[in-house]
PDB file of N, CA and C in Angstrom:
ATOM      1  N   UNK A   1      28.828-152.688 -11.178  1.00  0.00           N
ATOM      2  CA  UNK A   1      28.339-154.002 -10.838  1.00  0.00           C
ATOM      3  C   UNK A   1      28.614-154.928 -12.020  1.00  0.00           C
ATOM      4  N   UNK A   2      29.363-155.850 -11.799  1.00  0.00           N
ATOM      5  CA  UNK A   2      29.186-156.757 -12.772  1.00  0.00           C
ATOM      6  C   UNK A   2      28.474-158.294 -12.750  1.00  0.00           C
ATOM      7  N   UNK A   3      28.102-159.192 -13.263  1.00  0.00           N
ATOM      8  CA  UNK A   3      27.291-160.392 -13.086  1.00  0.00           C
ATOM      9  C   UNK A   3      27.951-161.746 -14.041  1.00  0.00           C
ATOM     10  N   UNK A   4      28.465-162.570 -13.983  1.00  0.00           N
ATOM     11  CA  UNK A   4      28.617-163.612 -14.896  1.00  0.00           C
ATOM     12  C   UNK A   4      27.255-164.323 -14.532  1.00  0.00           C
ATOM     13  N   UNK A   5      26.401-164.445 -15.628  1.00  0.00           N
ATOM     14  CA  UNK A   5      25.649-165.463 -16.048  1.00  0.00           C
ATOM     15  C   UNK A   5      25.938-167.220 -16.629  1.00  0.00           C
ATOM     16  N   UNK A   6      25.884-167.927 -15.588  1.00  0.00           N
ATOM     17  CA  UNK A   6      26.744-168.834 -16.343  1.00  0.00           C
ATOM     18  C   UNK A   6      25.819-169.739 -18.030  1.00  0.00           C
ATOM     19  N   UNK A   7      26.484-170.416 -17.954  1.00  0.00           N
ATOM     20  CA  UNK A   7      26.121-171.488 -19.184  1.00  0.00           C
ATOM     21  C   UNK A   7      25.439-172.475 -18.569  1.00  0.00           C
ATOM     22  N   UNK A   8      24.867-172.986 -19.240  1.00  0.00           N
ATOM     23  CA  UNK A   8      24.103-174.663 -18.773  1.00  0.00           C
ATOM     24  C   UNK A   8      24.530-175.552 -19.162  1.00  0.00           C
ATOM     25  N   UNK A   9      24.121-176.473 -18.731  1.00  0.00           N
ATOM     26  CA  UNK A   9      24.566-178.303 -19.343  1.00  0.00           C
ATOM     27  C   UNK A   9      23.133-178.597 -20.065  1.00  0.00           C
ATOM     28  N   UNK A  10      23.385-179.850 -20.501  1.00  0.00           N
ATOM     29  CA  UNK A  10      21.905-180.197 -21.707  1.00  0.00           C
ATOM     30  C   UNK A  10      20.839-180.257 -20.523  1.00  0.00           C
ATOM     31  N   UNK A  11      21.309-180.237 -19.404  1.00  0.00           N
ATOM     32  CA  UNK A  11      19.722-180.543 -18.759  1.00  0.00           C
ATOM     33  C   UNK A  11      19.072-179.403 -17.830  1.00  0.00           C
ATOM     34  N   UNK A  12      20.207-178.075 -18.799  1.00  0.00           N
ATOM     35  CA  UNK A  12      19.078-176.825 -17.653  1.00  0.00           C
ATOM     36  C   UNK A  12      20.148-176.480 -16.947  1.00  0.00           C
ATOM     37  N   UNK A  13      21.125-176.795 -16.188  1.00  0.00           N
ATOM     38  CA  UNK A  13      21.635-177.130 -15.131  1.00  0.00           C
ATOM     39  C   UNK A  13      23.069-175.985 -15.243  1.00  0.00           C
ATOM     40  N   UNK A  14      23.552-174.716 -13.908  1.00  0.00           N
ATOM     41  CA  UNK A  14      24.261-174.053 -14.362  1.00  0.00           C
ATOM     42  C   UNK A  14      25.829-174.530 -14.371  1.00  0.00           C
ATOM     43  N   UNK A  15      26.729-174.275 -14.886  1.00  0.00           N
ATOM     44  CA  UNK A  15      27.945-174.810 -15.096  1.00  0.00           C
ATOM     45  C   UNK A  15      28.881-174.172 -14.237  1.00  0.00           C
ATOM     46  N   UNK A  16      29.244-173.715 -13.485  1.00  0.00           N
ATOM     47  CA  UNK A  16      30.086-172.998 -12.507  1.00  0.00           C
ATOM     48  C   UNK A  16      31.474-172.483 -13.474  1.00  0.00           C
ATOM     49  N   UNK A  17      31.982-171.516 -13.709  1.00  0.00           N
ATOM     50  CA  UNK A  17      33.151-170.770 -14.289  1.00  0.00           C
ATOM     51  C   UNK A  17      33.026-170.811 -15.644  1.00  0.00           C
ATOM     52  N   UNK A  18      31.532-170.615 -15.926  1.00  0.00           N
ATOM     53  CA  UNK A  18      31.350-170.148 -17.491  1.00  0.00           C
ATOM     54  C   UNK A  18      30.341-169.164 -17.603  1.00  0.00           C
ATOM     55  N   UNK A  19      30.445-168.981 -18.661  1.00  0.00           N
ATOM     56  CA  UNK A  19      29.379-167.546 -18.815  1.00  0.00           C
ATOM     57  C   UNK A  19      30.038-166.729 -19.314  1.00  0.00           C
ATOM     58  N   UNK A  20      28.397-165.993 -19.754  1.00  0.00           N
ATOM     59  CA  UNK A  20      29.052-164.094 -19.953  1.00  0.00           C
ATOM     60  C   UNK A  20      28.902-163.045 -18.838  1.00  0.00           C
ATOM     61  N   UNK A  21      29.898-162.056 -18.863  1.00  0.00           N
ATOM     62  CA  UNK A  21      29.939-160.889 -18.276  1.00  0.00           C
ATOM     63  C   UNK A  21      29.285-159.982 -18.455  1.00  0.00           C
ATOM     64  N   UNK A  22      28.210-159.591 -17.819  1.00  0.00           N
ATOM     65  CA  UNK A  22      27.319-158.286 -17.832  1.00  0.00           C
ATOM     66  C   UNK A  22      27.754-157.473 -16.925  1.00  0.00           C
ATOM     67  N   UNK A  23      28.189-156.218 -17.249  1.00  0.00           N
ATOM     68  CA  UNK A  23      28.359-155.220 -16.097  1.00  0.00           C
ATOM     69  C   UNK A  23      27.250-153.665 -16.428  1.00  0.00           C
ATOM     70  N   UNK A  24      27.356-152.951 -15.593  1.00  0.00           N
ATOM     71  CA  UNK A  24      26.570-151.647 -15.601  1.00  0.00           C
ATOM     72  C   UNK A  24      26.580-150.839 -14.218  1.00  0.00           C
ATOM     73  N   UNK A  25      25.967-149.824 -14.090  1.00  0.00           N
ATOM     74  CA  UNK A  25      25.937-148.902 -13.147  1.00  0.00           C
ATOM     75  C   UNK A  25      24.931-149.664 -11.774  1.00  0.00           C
ATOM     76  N   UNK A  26      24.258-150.025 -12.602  1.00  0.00           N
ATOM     77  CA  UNK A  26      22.729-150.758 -11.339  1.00  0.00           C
ATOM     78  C   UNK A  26      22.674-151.899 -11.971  1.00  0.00           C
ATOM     79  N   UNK A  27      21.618-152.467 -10.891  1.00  0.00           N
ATOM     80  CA  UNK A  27      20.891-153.969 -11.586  1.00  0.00           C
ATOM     81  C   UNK A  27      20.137-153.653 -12.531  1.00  0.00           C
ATOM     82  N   UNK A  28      19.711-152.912 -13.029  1.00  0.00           N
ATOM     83  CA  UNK A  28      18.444-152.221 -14.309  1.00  0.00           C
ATOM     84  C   UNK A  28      19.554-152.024 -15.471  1.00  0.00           C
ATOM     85  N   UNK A  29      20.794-151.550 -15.016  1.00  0.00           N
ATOM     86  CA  UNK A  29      21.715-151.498 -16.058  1.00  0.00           C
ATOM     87  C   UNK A  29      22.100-152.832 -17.021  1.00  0.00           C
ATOM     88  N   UNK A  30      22.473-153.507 -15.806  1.00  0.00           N
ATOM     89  CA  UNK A  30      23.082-155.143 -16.017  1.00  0.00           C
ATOM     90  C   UNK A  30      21.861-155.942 -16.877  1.00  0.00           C
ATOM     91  N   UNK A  31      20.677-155.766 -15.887  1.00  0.00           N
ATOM     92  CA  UNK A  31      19.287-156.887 -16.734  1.00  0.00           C
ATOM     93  C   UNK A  31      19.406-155.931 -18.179  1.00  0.00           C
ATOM     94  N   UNK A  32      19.037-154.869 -18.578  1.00  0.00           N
ATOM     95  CA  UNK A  32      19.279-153.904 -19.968  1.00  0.00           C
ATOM     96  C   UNK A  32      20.016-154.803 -20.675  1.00  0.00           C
ATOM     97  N   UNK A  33      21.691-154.906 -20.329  1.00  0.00           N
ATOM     98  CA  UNK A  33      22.651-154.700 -20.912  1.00  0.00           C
ATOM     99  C   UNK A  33      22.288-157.088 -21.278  1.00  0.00           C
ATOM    100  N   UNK A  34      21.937-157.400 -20.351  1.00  0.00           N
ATOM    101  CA  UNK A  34      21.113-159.135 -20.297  1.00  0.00           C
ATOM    102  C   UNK A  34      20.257-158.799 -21.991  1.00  0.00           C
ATOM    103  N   UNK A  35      19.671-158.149 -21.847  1.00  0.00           N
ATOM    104  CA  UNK A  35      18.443-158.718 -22.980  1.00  0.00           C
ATOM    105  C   UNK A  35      18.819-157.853 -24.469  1.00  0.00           C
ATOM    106  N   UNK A  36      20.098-157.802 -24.709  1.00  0.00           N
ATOM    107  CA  UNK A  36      20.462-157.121 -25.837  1.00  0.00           C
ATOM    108  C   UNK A  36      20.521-158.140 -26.573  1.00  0.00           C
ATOM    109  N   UNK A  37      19.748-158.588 -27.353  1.00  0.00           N
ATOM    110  CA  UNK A  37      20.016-159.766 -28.302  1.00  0.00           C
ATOM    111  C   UNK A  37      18.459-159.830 -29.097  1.00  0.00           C
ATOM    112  N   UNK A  38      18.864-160.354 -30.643  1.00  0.00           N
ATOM    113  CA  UNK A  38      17.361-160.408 -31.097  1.00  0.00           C
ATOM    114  C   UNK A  38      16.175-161.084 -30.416  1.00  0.00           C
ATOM    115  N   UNK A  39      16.197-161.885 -29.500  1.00  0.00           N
ATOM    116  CA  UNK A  39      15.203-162.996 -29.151  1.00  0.00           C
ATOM    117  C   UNK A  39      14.586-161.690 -27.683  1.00  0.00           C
ATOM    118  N   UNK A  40      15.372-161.060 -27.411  1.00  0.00           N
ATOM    119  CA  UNK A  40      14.995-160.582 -26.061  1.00  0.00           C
ATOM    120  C   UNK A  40      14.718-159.053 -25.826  1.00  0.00           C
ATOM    121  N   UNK A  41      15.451-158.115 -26.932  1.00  0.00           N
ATOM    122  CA  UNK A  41      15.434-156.827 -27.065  1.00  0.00           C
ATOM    123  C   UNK A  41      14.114-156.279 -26.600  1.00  0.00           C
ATOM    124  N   UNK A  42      13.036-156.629 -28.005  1.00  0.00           N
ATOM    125  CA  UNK A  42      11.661-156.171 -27.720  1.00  0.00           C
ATOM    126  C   UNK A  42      11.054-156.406 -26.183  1.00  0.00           C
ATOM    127  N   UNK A  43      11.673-156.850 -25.379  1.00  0.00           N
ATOM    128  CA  UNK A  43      11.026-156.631 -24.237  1.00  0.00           C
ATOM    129  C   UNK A  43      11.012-156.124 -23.463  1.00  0.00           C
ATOM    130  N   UNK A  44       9.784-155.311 -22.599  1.00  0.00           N
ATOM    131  CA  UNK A  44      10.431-154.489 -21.427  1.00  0.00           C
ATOM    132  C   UNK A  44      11.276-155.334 -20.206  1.00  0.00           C
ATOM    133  N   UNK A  45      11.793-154.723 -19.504  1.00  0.00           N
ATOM    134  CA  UNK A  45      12.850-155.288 -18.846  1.00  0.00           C
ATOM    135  C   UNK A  45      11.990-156.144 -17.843  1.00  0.00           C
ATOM    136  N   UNK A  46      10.757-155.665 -17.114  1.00  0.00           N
ATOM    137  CA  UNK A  46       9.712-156.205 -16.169  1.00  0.00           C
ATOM    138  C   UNK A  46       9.775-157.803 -16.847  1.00  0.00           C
ATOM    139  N   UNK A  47       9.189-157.622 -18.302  1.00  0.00           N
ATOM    140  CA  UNK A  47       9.048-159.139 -18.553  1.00  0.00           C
ATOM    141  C   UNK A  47       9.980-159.973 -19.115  1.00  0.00           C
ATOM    142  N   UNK A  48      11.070-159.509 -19.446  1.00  0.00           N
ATOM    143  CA  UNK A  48      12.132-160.635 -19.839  1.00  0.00           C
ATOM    144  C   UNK A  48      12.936-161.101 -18.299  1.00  0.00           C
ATOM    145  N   UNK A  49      12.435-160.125 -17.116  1.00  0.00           N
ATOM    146  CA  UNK A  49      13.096-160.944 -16.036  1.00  0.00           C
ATOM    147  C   UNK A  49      12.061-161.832 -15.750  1.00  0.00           C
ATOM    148  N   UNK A  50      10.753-161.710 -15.977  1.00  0.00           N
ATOM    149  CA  UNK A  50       9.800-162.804 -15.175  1.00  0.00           C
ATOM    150  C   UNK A  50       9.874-163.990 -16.328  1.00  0.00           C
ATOM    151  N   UNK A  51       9.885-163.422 -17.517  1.00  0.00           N
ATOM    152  CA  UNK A  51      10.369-164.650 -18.491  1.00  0.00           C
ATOM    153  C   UNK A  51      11.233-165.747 -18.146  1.00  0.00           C
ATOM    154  N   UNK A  52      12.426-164.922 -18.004  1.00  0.00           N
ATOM    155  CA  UNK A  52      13.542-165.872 -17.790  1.00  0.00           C
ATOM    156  C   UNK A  52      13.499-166.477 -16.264  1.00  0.00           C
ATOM    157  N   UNK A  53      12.987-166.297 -15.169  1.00  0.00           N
ATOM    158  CA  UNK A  53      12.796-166.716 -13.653  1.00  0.00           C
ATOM    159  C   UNK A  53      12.006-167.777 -14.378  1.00  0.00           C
ATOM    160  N   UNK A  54      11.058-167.694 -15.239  1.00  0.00           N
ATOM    161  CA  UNK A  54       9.730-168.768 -15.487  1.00  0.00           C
ATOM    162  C   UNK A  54      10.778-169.847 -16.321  1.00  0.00           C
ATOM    163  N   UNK A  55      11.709-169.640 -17.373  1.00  0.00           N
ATOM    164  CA  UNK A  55      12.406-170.696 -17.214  1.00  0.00           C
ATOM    165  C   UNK A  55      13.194-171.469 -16.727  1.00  0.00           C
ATOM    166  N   UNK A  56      13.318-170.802 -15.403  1.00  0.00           N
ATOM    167  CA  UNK A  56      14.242-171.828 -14.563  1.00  0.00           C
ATOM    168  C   UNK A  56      13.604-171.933 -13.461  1.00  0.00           C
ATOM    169  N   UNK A  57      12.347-172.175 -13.409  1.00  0.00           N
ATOM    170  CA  UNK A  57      11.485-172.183 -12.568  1.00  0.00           C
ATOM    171  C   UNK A  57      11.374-171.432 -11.201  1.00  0.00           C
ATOM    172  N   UNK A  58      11.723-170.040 -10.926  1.00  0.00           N
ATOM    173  CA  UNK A  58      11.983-169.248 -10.488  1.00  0.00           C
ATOM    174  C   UNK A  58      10.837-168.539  -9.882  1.00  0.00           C
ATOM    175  N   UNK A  59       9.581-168.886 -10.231  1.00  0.00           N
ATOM    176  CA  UNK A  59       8.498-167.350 -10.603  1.00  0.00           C
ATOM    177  C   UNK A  59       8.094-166.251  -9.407  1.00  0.00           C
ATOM    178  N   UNK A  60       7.905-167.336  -8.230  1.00  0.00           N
ATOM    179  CA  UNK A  60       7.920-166.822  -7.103  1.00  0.00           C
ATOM    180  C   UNK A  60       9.130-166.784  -5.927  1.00  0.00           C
ATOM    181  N   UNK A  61       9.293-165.782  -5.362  1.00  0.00           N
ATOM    182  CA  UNK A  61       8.238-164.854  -4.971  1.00  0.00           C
ATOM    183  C   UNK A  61       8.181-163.448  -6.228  1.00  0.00           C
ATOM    184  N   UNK A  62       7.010-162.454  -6.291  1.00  0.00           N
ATOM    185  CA  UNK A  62       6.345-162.501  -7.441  1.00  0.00           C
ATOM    186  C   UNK A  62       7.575-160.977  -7.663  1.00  0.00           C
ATOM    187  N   UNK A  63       7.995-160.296  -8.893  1.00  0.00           N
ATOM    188  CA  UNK A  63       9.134-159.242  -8.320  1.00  0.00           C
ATOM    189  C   UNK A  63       8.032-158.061  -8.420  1.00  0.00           C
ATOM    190  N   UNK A  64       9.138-157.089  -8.040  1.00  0.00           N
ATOM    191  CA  UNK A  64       8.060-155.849  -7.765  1.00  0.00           C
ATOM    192  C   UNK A  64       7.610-155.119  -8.972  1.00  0.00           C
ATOM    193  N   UNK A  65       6.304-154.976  -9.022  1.00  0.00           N
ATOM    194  CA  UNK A  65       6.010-154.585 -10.734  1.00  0.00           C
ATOM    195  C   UNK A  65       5.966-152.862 -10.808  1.00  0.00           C
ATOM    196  N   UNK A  66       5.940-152.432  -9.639  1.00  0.00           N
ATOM    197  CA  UNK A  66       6.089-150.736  -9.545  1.00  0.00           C
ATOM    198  C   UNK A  66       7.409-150.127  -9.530  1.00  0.00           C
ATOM    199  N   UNK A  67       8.634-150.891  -8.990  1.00  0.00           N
ATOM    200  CA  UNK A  67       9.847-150.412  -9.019  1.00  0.00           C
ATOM    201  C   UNK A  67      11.098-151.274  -9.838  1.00  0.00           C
ATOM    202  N   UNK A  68      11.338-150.800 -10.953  1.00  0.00           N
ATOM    203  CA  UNK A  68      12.050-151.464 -11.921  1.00  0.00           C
ATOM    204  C   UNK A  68      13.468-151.928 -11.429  1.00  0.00           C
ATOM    205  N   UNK A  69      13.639-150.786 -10.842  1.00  0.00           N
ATOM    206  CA  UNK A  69      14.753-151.644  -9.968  1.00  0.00           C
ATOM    207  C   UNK A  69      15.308-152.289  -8.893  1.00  0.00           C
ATOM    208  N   UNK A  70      13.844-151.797  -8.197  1.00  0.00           N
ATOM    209  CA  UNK A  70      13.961-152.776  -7.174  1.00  0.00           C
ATOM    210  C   UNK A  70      13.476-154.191  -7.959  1.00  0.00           C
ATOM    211  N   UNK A  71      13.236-154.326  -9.148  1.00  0.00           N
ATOM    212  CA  UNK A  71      12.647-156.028  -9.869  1.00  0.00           C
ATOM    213  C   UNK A  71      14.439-156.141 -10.252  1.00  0.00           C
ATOM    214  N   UNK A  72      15.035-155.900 -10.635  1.00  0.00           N
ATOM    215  CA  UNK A  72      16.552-155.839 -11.119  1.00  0.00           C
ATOM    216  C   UNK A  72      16.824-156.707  -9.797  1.00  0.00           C
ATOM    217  N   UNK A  73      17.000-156.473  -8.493  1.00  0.00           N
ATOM    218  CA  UNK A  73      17.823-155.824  -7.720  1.00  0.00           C
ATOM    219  C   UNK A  73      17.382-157.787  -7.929  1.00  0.00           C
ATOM    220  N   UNK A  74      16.155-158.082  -7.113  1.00  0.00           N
ATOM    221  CA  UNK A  74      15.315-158.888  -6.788  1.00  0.00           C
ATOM    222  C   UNK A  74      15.690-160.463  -8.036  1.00  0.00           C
ATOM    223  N   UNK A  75      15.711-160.147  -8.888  1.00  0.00           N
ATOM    224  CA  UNK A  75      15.974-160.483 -10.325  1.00  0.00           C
ATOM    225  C   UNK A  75      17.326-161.077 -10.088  1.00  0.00           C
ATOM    226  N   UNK A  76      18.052-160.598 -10.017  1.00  0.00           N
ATOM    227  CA  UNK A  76      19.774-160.418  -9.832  1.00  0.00           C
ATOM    228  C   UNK A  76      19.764-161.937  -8.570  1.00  0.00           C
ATOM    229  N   UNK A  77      19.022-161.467  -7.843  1.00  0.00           N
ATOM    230  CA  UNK A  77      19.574-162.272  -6.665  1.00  0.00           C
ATOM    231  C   UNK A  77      18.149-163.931  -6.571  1.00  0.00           C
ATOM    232  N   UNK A  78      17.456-163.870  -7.309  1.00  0.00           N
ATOM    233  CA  UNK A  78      17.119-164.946  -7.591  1.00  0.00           C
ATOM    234  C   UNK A  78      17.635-166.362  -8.673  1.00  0.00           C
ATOM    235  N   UNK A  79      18.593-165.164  -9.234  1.00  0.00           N
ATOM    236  CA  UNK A  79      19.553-165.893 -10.169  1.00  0.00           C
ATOM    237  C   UNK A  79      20.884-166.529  -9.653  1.00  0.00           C
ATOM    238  N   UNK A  80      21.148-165.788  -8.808  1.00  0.00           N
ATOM    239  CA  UNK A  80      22.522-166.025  -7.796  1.00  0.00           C
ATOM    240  C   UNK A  80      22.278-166.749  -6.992  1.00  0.00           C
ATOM    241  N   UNK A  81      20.747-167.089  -6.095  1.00  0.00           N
ATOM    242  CA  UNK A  81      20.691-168.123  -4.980  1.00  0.00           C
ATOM    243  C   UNK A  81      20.126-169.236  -6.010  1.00  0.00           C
ATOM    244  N   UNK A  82      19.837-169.051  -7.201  1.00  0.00           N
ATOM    245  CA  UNK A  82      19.742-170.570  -7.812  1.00  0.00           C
ATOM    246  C   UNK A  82      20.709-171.008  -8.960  1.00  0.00           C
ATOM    247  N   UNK A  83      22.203-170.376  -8.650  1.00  0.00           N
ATOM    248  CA  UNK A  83      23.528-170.724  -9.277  1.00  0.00           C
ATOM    249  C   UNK A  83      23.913-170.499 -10.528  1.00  0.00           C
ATOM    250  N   UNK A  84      22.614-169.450 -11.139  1.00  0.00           N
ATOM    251  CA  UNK A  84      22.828-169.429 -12.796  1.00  0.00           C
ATOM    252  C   UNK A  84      23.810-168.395 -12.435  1.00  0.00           C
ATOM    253  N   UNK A  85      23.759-167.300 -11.514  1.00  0.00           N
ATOM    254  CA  UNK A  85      24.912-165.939 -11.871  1.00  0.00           C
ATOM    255  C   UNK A  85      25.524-165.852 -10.651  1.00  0.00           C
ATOM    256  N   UNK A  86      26.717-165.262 -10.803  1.00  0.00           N
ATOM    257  CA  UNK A  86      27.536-164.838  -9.506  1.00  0.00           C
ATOM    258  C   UNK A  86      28.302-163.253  -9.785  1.00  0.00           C
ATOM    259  N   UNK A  87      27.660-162.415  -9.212  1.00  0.00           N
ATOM    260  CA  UNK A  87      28.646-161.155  -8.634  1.00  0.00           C
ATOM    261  C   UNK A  87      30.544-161.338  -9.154  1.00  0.00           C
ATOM    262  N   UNK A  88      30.772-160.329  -9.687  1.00  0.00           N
ATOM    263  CA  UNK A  88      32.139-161.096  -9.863  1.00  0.00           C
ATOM    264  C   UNK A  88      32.684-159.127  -9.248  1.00  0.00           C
ATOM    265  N   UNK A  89      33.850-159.225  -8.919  1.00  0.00           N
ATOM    266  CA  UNK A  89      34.379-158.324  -8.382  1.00  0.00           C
ATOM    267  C   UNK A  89      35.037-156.724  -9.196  1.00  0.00           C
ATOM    268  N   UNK A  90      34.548-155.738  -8.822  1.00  0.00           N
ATOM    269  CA  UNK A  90      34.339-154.610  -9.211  1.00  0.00           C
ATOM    270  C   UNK A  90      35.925-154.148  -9.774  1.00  0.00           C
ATOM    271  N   UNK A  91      37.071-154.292  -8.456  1.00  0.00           N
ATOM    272  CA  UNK A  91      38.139-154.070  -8.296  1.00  0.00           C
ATOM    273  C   UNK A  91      39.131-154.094  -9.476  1.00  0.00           C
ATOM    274  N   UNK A  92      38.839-155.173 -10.567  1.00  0.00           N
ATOM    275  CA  UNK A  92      39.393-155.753 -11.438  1.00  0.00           C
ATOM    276  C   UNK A  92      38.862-155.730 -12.912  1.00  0.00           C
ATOM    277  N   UNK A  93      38.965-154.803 -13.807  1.00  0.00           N
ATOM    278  CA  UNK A  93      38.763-154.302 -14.794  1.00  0.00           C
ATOM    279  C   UNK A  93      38.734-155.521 -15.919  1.00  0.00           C
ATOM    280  N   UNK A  94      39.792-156.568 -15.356  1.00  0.00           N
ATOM    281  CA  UNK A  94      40.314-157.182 -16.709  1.00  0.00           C
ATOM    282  C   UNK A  94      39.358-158.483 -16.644  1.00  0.00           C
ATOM    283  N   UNK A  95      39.140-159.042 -17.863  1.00  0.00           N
ATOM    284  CA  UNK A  95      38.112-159.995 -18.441  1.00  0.00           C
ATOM    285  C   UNK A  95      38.929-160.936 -19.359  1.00  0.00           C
ATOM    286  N   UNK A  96      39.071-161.947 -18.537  1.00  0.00           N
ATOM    287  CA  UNK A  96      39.534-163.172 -19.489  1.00  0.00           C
ATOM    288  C   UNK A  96      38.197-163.488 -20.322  1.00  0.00           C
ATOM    289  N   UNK A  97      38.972-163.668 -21.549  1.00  0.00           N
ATOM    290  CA  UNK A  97      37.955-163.960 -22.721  1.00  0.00           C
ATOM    291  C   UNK A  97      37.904-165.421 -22.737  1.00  0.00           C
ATOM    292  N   UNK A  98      36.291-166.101 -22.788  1.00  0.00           N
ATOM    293  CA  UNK A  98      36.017-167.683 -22.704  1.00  0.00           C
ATOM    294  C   UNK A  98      36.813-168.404 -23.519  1.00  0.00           C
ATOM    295  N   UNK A  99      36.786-168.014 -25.193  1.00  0.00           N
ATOM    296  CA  UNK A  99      37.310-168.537 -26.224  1.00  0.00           C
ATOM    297  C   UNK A  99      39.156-168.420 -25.868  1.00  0.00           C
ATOM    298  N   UNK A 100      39.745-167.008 -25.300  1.00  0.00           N
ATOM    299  CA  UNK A 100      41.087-167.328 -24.901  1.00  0.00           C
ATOM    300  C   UNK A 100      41.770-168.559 -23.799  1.00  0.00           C
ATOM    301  N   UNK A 101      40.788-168.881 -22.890  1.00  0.00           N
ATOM    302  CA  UNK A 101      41.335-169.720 -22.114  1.00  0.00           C
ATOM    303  C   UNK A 101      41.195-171.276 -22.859  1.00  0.00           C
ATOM    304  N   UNK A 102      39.681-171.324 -24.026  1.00  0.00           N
ATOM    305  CA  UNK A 102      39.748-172.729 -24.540  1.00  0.00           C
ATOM    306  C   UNK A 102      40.939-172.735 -25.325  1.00  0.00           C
ATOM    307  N   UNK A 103      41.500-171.794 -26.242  1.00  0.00           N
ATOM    308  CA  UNK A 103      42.744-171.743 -26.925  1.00  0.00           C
ATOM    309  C   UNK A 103      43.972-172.124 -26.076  1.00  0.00           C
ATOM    310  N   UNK A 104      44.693-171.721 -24.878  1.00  0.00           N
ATOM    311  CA  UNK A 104      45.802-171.696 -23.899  1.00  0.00           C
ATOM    312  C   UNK A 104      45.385-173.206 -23.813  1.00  0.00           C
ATOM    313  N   UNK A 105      44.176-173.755 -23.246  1.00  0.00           N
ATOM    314  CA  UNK A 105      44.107-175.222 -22.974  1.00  0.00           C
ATOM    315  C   UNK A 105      44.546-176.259 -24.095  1.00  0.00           C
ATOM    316  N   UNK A 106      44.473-175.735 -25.141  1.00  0.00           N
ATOM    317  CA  UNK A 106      44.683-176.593 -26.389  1.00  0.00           C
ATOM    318  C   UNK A 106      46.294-176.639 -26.828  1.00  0.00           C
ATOM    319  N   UNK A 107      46.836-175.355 -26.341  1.00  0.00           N
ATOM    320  CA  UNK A 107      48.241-175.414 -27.113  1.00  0.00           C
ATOM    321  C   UNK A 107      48.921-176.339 -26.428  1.00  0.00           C
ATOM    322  N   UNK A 108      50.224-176.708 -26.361  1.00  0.00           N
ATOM    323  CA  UNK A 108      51.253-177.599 -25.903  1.00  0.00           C
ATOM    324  C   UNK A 108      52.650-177.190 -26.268  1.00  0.00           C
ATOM    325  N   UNK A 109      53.611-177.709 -26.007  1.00  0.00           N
ATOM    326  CA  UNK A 109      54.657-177.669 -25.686  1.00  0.00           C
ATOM    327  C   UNK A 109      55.685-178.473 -27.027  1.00  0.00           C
ATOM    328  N   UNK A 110      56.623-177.733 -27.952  1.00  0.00           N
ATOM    329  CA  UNK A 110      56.604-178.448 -28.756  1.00  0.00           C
ATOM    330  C   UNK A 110      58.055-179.213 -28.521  1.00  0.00           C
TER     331      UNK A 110
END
C-alpha cells in the first residue's frame, strides 16, 4: 500500500501532486511509517491519528479505539475524502523524487 500525503498551502489547504510517499504492508504500517519524525515518534499510533484528524478538522466520526487497524484503515480514508492523501498505485515501484522534478523544471536549453 502506498499513500502520498500531500503538502499544504499557507492556509491549511492540500496541494494536489505534492507530498511524501508512505508505503507499507497495511494501513498500521503506512500511519507507523507517517509518524517517524521527532515531533510525532513518541506517540502511539491511536493518538497521532486523532491528533492529526483534529488538525484538519477531521475528529468525527470517532475511529475505532479497540482495533488499531481498523483506526489505520479509517484514518487513511478520512484523509483521502478530505484531499490531504491519495492511494498511489502498487504496480509501479519507481518514485520520482520532489526535489528531482523542481531541478528538470529549472534547467533549459543552452
Amino acid at each position: 500500500m502506498k499513500i502520498r500525503i500531500h503538502d499544504t498551502d499557507y492556509e491549511g489547504q492540500p496541494v494536489a501532486c505534492t507530498g511524501e510517499l508512505f508505503s507499507g504492508d497495511s494501513a498500521l504500517a503506512v500511519v507507523e511509517a507517517m509518524k517517524r519524525n521527532p515531533f510525532n515518534a513518541h506517540l502511539e499510533p491511536l493518538d497521532f491519528m486523532r491528533r492529526t484528524l483534529a488538525a484538519i478538522g477531521r475528529e468525527t466520526p470517532p475511529l475505532p479505539a479497540l482495533d488499531p487497524s481498523a483506526a489505520a484503515e479509517a484514518f487513511l480514508a478520512a484523509l483521502e475524502a478530505a484531499g490531504f492523501a491519495v492511494r498511489e498505485g502498487d504496480e509501479d515501484d519507481t518514485v520520482i523524487d520532489k526535489d528531482m522534478e523542481d531541478h528538470e523544471q529549472d534547467t533549459y536549453d543552452k
